[in-house]
Protein backbone atom coordinates (compact mmCIF):
# COMPACT_ATOMS: atom_id res chain seq x y z
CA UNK A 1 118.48 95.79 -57.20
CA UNK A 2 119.84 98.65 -59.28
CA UNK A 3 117.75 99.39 -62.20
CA UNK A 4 119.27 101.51 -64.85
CA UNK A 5 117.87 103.51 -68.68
CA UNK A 6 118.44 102.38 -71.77
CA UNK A 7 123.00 102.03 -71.68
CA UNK A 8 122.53 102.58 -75.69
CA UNK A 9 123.77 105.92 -77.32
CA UNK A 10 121.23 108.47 -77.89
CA UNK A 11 120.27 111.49 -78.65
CA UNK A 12 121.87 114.77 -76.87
CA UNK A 13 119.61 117.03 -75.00
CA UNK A 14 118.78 118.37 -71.16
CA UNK A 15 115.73 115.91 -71.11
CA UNK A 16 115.66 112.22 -68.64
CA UNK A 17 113.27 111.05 -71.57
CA UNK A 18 116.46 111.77 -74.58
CA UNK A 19 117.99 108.18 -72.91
CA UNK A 20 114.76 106.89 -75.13
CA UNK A 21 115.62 108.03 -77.93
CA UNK A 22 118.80 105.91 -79.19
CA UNK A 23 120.66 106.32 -82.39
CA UNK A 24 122.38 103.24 -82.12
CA UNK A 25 122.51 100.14 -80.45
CA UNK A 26 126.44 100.83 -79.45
CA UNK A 27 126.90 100.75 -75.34
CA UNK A 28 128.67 104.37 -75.12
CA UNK A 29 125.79 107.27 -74.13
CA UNK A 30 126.36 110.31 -71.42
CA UNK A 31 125.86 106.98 -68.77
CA UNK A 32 129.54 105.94 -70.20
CA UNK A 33 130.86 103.64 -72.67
CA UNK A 34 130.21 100.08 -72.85
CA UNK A 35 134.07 99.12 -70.19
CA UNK A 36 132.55 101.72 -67.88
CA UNK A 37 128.81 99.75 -67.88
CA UNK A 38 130.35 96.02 -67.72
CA UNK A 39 132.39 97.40 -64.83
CA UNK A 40 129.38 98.61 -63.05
CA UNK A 41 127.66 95.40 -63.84
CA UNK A 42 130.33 93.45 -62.97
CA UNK A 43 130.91 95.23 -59.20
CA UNK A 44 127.14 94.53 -58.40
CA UNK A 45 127.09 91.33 -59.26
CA UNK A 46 130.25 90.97 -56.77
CA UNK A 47 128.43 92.62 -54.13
CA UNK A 48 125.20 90.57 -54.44
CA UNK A 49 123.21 93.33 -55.93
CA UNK A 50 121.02 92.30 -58.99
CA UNK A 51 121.27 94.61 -62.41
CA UNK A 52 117.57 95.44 -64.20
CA UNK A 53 118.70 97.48 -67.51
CA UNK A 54 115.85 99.16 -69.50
CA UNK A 55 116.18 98.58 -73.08
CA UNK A 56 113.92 100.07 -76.36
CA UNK A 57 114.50 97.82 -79.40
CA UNK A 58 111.37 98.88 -81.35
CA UNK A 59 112.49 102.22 -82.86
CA UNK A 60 115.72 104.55 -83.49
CA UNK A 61 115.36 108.20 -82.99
CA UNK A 62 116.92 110.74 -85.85
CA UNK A 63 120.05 111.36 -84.69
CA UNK A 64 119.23 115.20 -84.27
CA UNK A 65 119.72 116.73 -81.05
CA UNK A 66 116.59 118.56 -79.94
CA UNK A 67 117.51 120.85 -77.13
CA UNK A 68 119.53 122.84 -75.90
CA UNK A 69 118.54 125.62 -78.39
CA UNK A 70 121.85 126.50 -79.28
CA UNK A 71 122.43 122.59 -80.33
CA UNK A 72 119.65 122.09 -82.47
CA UNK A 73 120.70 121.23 -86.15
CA UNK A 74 123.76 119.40 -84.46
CA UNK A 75 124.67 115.63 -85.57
CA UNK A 76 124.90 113.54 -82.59
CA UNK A 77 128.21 114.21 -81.10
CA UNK A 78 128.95 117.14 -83.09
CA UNK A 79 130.72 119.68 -80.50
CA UNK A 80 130.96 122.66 -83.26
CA UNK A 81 128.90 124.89 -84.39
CA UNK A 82 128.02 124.53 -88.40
CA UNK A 83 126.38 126.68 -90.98
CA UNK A 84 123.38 124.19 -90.05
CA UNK A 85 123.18 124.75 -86.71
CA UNK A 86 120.70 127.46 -84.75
């Protein structure tokens, strides 16, 4: 059995706990995008090994990044600095 986080994209951050805080329900996070998972899924399933995904579906986080320092004030995804960011 291979039991995996939340697959959903979320917030950025250093942090195992940022995989529970999603900003979307789309399958593409810093675990891959959604071929990548259904690959994985798909090549366990072949080799007889059962798939146990976590999944949160009561609440979206902001889509603010809270850490590293230097990224805070970034949009999810947002690889620039801005005149909003720290």
């Amino acid at each position: 059995m291979v039991q995996v986080s939340p697959a959903t994209e979320h917030i950025l951050g250093d942090s195992w706990a940022i995989r529970y805080q999603p900003v979307s329900f789309n399958l593409h996070s810093r675990g891959g995008t959604r071929e990548q998972f259904e690959n994985m899924v798909a090549r366990c399933r072949e080799n007889g090994i059962g798939i146990m995904v976590d999944v949160v579906l009561n609440h979206m986080a902001a889509p603010y990044v809270f850490a590293p320092k230097s990224d805070r004030g970034k949009y999810c995804g947002q690889a620039v600095d801005s005149k909003n960011s720290s």
